[in-house]
Structures are given as C-alpha cells and as structure tokens.
C-alpha atoms as a PDB file:
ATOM      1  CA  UNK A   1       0.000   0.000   0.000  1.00  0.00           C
ATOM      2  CA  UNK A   2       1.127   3.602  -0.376  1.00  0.00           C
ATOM      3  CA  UNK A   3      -0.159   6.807   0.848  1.00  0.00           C
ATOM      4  CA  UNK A   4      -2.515   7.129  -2.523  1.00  0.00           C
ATOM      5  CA  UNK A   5      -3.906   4.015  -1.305  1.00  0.00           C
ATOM      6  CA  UNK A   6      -5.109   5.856   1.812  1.00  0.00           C
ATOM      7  CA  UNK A   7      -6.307   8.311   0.138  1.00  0.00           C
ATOM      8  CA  UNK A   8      -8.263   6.239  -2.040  1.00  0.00           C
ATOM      9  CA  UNK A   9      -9.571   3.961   1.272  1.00  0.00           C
ATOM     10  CA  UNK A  10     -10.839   7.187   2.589  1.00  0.00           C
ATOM     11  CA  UNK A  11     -12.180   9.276   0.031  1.00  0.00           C
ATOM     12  CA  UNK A  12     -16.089   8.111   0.141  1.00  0.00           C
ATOM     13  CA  UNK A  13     -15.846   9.527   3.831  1.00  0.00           C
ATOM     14  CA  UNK A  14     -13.762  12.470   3.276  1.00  0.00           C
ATOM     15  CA  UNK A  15     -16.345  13.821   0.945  1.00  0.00           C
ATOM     16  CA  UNK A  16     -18.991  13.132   3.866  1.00  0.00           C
ATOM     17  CA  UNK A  17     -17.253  15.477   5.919  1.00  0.00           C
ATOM     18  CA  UNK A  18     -16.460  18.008   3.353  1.00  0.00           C
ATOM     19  CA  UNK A  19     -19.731  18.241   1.861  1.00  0.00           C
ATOM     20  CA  UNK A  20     -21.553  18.258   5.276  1.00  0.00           C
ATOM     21  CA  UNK A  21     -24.372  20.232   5.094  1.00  0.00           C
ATOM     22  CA  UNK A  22     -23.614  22.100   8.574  1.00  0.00           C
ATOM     23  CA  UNK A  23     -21.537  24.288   6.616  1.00  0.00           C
ATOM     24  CA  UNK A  24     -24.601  26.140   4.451  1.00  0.00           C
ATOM     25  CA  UNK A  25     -26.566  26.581   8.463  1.00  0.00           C
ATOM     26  CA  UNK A  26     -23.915  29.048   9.561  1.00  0.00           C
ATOM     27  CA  UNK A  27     -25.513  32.079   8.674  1.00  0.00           C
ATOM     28  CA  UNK A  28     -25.014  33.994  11.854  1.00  0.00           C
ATOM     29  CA  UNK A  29     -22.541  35.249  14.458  1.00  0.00           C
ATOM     30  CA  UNK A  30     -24.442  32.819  16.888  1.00  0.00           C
ATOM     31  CA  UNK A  31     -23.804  30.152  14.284  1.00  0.00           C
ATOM     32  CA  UNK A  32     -20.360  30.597  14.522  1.00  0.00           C
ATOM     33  CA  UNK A  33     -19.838  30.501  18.151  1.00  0.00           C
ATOM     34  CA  UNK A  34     -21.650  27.332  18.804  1.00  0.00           C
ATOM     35  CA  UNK A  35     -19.373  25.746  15.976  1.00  0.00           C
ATOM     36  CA  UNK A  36     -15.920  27.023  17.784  1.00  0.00           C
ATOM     37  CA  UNK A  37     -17.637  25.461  20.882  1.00  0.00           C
ATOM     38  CA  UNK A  38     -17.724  22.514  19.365  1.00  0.00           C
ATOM     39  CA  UNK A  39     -15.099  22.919  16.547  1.00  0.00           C
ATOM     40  CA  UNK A  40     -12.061  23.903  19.949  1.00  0.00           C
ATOM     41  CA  UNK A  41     -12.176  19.771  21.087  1.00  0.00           C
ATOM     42  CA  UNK A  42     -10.923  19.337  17.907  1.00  0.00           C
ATOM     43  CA  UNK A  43      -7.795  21.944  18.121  1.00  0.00           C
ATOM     44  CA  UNK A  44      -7.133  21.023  21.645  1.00  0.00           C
ATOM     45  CA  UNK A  45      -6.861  17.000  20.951  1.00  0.00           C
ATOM     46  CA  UNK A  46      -5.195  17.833  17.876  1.00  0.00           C
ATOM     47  CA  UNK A  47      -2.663  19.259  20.046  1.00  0.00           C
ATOM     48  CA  UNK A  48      -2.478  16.032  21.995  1.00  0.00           C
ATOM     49  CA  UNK A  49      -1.790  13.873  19.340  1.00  0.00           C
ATOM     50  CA  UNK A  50       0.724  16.071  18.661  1.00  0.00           C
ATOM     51  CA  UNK A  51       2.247  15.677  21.622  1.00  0.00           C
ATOM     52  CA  UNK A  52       1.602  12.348  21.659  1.00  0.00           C
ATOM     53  CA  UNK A  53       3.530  11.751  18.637  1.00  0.00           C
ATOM     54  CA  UNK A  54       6.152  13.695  20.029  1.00  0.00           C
ATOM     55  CA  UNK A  55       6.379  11.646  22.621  1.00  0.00           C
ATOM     56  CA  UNK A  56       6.400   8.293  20.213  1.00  0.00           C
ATOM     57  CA  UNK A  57       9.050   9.523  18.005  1.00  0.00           C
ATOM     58  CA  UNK A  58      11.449  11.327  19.773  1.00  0.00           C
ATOM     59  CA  UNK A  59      13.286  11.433  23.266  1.00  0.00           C
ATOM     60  CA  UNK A  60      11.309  13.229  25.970  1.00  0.00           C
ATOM     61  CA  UNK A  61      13.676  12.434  28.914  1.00  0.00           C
ATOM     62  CA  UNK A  62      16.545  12.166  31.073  1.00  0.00           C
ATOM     63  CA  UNK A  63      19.295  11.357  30.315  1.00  0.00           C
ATOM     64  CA  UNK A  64      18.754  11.372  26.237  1.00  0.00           C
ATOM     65  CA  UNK A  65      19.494   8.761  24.055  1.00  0.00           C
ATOM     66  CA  UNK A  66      18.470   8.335  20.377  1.00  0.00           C
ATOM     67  CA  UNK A  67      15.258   7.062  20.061  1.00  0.00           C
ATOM     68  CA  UNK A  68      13.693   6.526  15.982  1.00  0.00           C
ATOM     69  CA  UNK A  69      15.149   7.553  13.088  1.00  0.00           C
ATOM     70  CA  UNK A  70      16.606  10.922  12.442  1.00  0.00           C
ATOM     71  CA  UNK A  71      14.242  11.525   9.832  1.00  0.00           C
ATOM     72  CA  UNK A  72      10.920  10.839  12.143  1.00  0.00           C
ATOM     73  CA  UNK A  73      12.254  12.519  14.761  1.00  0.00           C
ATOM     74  CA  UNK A  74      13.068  15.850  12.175  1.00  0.00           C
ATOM     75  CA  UNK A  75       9.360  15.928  11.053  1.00  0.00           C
ATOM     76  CA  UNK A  76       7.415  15.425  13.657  1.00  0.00           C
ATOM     77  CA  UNK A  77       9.715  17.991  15.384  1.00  0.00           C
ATOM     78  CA  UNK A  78       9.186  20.698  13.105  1.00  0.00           C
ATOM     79  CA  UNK A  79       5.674  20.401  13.296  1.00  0.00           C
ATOM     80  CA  UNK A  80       5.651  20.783  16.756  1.00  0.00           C
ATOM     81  CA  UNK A  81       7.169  23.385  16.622  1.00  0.00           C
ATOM     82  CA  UNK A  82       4.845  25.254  13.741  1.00  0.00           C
ATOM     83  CA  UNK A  83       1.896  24.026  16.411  1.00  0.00           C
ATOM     84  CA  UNK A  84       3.090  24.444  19.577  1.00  0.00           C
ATOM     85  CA  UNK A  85       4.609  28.271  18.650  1.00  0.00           C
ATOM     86  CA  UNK A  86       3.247  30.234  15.877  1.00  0.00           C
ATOM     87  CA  UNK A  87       2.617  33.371  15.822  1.00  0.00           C
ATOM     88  CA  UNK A  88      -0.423  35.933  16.234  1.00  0.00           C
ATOM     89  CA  UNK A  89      -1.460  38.457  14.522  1.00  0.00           C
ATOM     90  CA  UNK A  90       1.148  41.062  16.364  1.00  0.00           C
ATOM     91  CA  UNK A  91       3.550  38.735  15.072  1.00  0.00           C
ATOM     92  CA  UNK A  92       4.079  37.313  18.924  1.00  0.00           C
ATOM     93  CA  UNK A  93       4.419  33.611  19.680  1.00  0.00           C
ATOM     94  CA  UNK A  94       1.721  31.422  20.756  1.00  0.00           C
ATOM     95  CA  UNK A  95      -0.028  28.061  19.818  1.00  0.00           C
ATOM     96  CA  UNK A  96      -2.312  27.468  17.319  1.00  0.00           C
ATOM     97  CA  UNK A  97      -4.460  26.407  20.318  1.00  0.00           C
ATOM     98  CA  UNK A  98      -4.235  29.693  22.263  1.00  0.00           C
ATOM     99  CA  UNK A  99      -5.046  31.740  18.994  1.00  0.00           C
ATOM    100  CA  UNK A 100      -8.117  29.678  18.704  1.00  0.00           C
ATOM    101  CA  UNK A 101      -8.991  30.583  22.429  1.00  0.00           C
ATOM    102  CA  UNK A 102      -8.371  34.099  21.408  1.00  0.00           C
ATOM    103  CA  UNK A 103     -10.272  34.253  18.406  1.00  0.00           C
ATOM    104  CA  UNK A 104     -13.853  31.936  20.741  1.00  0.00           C
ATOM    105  CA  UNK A 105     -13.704  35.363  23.033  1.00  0.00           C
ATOM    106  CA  UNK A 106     -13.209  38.180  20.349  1.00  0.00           C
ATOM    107  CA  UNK A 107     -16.460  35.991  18.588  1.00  0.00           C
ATOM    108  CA  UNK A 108     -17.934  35.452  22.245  1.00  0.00           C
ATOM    109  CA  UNK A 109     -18.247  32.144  22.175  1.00  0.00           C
ATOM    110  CA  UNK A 110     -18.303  30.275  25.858  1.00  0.00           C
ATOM    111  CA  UNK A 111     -15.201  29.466  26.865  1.00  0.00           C
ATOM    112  CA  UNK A 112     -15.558  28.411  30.246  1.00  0.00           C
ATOM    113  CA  UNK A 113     -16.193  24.337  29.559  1.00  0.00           C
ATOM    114  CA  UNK A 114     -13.458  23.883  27.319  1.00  0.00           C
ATOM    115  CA  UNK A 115     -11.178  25.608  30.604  1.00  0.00           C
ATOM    116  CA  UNK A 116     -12.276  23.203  32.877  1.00  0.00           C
ATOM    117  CA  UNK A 117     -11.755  20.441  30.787  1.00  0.00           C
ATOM    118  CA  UNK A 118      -8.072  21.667  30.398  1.00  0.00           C
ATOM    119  CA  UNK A 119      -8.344  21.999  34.434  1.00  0.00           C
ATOM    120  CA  UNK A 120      -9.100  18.891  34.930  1.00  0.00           C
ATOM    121  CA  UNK A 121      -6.932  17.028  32.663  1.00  0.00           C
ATOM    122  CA  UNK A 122      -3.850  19.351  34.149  1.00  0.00           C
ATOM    123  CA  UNK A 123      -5.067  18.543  37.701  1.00  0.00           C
ATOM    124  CA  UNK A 124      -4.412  15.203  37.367  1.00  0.00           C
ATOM    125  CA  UNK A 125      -7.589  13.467  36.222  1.00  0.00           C
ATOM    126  CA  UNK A 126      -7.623  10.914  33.564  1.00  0.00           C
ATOM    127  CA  UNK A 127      -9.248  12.061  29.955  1.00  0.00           C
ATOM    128  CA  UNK A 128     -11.577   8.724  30.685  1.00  0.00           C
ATOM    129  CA  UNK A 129     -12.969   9.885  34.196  1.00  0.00           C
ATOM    130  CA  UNK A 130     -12.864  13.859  32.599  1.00  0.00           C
ATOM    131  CA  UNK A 131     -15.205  12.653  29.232  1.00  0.00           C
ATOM    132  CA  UNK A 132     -17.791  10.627  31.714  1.00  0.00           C
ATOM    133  CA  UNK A 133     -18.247  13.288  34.761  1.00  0.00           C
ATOM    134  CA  UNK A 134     -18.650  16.099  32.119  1.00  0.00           C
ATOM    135  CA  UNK A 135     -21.534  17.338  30.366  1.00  0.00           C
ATOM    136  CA  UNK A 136     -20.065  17.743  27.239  1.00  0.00           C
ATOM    137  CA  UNK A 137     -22.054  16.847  23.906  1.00  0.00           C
ATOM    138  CA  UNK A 138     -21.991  13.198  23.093  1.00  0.00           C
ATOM    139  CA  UNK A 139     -20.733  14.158  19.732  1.00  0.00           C
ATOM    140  CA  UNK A 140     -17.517  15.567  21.621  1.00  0.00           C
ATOM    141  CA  UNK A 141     -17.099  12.823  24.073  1.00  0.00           C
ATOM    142  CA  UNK A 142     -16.913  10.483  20.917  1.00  0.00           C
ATOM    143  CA  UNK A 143     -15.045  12.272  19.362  1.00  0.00           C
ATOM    144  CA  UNK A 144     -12.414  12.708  21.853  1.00  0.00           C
ATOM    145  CA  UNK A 145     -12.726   9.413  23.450  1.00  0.00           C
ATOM    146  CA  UNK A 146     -11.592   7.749  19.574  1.00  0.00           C
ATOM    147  CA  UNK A 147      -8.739  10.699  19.592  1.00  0.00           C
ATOM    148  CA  UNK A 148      -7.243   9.407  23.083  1.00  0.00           C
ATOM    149  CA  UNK A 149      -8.022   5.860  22.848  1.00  0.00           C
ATOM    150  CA  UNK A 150      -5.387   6.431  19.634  1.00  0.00           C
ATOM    151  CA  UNK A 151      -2.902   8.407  21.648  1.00  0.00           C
ATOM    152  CA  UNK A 152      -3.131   5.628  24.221  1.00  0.00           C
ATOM    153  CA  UNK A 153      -2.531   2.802  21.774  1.00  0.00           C
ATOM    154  CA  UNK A 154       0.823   3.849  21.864  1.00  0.00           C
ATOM    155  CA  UNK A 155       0.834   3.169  17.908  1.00  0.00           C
ATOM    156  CA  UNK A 156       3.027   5.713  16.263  1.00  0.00           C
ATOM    157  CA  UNK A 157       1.757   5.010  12.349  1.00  0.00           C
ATOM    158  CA  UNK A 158      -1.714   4.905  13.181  1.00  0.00           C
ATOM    159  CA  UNK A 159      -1.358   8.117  15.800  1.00  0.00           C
ATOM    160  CA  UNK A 160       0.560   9.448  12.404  1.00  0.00           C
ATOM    161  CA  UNK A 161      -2.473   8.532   9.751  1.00  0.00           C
ATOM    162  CA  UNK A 162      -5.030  10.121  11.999  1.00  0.00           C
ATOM    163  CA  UNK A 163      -2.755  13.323  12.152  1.00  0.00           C
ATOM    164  CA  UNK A 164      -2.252  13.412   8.563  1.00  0.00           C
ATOM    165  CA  UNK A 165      -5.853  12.327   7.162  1.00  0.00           C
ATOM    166  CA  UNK A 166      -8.294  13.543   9.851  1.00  0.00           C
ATOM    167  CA  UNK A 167      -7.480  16.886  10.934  1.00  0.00           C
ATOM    168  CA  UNK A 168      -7.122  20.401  10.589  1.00  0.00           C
ATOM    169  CA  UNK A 169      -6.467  20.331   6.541  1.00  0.00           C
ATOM    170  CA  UNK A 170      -9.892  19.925   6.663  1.00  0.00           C
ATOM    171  CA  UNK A 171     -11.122  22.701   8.139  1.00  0.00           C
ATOM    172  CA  UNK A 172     -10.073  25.785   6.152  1.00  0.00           C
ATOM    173  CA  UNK A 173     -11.456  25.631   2.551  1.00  0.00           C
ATOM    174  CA  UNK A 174     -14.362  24.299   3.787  1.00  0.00           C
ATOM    175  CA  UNK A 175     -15.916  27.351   5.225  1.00  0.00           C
ATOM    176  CA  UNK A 176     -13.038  30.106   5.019  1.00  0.00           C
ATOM    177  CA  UNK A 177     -15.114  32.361   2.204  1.00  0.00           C
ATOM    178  CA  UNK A 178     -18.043  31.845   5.011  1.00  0.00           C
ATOM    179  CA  UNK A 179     -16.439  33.676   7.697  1.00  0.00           C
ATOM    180  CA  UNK A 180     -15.222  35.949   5.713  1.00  0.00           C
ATOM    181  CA  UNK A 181     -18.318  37.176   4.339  1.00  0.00           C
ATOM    182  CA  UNK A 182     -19.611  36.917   8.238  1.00  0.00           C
ATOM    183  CA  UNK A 183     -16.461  38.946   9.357  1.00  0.00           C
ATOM    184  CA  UNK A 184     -17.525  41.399   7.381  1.00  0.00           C
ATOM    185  CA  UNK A 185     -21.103  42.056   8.451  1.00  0.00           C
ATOM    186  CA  UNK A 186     -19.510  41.872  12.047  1.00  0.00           C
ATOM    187  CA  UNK A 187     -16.298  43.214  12.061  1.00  0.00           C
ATOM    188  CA  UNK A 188     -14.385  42.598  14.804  1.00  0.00           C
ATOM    189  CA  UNK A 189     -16.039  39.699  15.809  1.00  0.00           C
ATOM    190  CA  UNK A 190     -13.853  37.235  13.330  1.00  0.00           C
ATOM    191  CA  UNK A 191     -10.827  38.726  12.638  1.00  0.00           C
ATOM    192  CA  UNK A 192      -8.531  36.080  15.035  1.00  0.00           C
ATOM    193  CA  UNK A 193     -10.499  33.192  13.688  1.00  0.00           C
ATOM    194  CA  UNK A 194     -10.437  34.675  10.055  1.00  0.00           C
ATOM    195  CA  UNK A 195      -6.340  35.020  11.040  1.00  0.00           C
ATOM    196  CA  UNK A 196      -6.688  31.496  12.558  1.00  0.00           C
ATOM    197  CA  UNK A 197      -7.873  29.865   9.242  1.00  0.00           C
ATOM    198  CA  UNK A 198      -5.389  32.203   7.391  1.00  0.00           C
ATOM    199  CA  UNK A 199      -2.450  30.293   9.117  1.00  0.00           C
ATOM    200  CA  UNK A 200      -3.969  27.008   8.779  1.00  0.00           C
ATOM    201  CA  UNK A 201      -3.995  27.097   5.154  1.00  0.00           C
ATOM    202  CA  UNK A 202      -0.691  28.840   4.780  1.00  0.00           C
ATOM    203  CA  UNK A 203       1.288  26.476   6.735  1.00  0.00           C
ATOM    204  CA  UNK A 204      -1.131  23.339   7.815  1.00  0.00           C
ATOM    205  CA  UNK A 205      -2.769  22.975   4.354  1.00  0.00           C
ATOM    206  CA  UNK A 206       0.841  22.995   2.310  1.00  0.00           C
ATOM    207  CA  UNK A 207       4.269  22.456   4.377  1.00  0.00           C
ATOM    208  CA  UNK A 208       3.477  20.378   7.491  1.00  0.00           C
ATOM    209  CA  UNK A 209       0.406  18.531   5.160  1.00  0.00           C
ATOM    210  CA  UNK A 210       3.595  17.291   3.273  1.00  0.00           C
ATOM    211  CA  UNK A 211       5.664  16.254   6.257  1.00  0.00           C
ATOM    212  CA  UNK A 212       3.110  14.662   7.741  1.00  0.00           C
ATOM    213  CA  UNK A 213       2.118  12.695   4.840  1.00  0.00           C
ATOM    214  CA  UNK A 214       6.566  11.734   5.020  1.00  0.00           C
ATOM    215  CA  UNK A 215       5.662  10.756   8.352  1.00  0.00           C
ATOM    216  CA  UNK A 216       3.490   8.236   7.716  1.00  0.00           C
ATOM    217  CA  UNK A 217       5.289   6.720   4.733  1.00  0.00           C
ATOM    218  CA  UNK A 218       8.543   6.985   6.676  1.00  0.00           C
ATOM    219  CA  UNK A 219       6.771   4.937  10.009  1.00  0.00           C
ATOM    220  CA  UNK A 220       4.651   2.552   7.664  1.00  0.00           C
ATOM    221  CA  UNK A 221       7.461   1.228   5.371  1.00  0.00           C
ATOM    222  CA  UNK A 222       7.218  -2.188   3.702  1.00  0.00           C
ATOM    223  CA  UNK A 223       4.847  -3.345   6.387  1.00  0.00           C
ATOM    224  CA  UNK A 224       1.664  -4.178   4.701  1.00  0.00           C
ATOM    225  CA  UNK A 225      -0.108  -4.812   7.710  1.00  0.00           C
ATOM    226  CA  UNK A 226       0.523  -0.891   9.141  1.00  0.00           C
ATOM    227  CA  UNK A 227      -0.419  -0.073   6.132  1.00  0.00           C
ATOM    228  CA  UNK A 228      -3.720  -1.038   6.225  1.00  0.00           C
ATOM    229  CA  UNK A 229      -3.766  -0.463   9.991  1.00  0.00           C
ATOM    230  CA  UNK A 230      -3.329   3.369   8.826  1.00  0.00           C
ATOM    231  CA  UNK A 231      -5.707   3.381   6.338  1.00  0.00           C
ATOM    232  CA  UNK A 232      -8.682   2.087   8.500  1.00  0.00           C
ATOM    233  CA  UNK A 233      -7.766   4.430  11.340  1.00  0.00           C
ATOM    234  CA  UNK A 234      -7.498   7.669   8.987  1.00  0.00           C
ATOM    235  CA  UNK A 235     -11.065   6.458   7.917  1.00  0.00           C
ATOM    236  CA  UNK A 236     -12.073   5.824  11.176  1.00  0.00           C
ATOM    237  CA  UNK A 237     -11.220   9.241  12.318  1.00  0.00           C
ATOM    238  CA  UNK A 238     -13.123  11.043   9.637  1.00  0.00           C
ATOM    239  CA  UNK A 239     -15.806   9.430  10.808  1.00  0.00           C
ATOM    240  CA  UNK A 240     -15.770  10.832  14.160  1.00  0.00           C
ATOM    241  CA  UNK A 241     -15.168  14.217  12.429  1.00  0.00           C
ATOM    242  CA  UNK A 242     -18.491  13.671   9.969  1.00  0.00           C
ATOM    243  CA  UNK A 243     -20.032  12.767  13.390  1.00  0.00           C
ATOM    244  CA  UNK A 244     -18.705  15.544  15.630  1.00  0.00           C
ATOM    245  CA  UNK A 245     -20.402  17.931  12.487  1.00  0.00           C
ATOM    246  CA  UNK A 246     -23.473  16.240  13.169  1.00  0.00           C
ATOM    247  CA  UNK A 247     -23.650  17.125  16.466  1.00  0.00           C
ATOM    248  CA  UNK A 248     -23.314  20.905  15.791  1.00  0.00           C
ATOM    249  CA  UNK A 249     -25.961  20.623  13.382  1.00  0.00           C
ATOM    250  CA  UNK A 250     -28.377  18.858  15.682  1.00  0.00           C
ATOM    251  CA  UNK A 251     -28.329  20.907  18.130  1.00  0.00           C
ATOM    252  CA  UNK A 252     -29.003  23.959  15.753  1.00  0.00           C
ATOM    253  CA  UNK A 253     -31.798  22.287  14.595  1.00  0.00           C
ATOM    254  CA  UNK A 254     -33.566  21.522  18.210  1.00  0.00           C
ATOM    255  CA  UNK A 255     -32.464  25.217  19.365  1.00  0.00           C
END
C-alpha cells in the first residue's frame, strides 16, 4: 500500500465530511460561536496527538538517548514546533491552540467548559474519568474518546495517519469564504479566527500537510499490515469528524 492508497480507502468519507451540510446553516454570528464550541475539542486534541507523537518519536527524557530515526524525529519535530509556537497576529508567539482561544472570546463564544476540561486534565484526572463526569455533547465525548483511545494505543503510524488524514487540513477551505463574508457584516467579531484559518492554510494545508504525509510513509514502510492499519484508522477518524459535524448541526436544529 502507499499513501494514494489511503487516500483512495478514505475518500467516500472524506467527501462526507467536506460536503456536510452544517456548513450552508452558519448564517449567523451565533452560528459561529456554537461551531468554535464545538469545533475547539478538535484543536485542543489535535494538540495532543501532537504531543503524543512527540512523545512516540522522539526522546522526551533524562538522560537522552536516540530514540527513531533521524528523519521521524526531524518531522514530527518541526511540526511541533509550527503548532506548539506560531505566531499571532502582532507577530508574537503562541499556539495554534491559544489563537483559537483568542479568536472563541473576540467571537464570544463560551469558553468556560473547554477551561475546565483543560483543568481537569492538568489537575491530574484521567481524559476517561474527565469525558464521563462532564456534560459535554456526546458528539464531543466520541469524538475525543476515539482521539485518546489512539494516543493511548501507543501506535506511532496509526497516531501518524489520523494526524495526517483527519485533521485540521480539513477545516479551512471548507468554510473560510463563510467567515469571511460573516467577518464582514460583524467586524471585529472574526478577525482572530479569520487570522486562525489564514495560518492554517498557509502552513497546515501545504508544508506540514507534506511532512506529515513523510511521516506516515517513513513509520509505515514495507509493512503491509501498518499499512492497512493506517488506512482504516485515517477512515475511522473522519468518521468521528463527519459525526462531531453532526452534532453541531443537531443541536441547531432543536435550538
């Protein structure tokens, strides 16, 4: 297999997500902010896989030793660092993460759950015990739960296909032209997230979409079997995304 063959294994549920119809429903400031309520889970365990991949491919500890190849370890190492600290609109460093905080309270969307999650997790408690003692959407808590039960398989190549096929390249064609229009009726209400997107398909959607996709050739190799292990997993987790869009749109709906 090869990553074309990936693509080709995914494809049918790719378009799913990027022909959802939640898209044509955000009409309205309103409409916005209960996406990036929904839409932040995604940023924040995006972040975690990161991490988590980080973690795989590379030596986090004391006393170092060489851990991987140098090649791995160069990728995922760069994107972390793209990720982990970017740079705002003032041209001052944060992650992509924090910018998307930023840009939920210029829009005012609600903040506040997504900060005690974060509490929680930092406080010690496990992201099992956090997604069943909070009242978080069902969409979300599947979503994340698939996202962490990943991270926690300890896999690197599938961690790596889920990075590469089911994440934020997604996210800015899609609806970019939206917002924009929207930033414009409301002006500044959208300008972070309108920067946000910006970034994303300046540096997500081209360079780190390329060393990602090296990534997972690079950790797959001539094993047939990781191969397809990717493949399913990449499919898997654009499932989660079609159903996480879902969820926004149902709630629309009944509100």
């Amino acid at each position: 297999m090869s990553i074309k063959n990936i693509q080709e294994t995914i494809a049918a549920t790719r378009e799913e997500v990027v022909h959802h119809p939640l898209y044509a429903t955000l009409e309205t400031l309103q409409d916005v902010r209960m996406f990036m309520q929904y839409h932040v889970y995604a940023v924040w365990d995006f972040m975690s896989l990161l991490k988590g991949l980080q973690q795989q491919l590379t030596c986090v500890e004391v006393p170092w030793i060489p851990k991987g190849s140098a090649a791995t370890r160069y990728l995922i190492n760069e994107i972390v660092t793209g990720e982990e600290s970017d740079v705002d609109m003032n041209g001052d460093r944060c992650s992509h993460f924090e910018l998307y905080e930023r840009a939920m309270q210029q829009a005012g969307a609600d903040t506040q759950q997504i900060k005690a999650i974060i509490a929680a997790a930092n406080a010690g408690k496990s992201i099992g015990a956090i997604l069943a003692e909070s009242a978080l959407p069902e969409a979300v808590k599947g979503f994340l739960g698939f996202t962490f039960d990943v991270i926690a398989s300890g896999q690197a190549h599938i961690m790596a296909a889920v990075f590469t096929f089911g994440r934020e390249d997604l996210i800015p064609d899609m609806f970019y032209a939206l917002v924009k229009d929207l930033a414009e009726k409301f002006p500044g209400k959208l300008d972070t997230f309108i920067y946000y997107l910006e970034r994303h398909i300046e540096v997500d959607g081209d360079h780190h979409s390329q060393l990602a996709m090296q990534m997972v050739q690079e950790l797959c190799g001539d094993d047939q079997q990781k191969w397809t292990e990717a493949a399913e997993y990449a499919r898997q987790s654009l499932y989660w995304r079609n159903q996480l869009w879902s969820g926004i749109l149902a709630e629309k709906v009944f509100l």
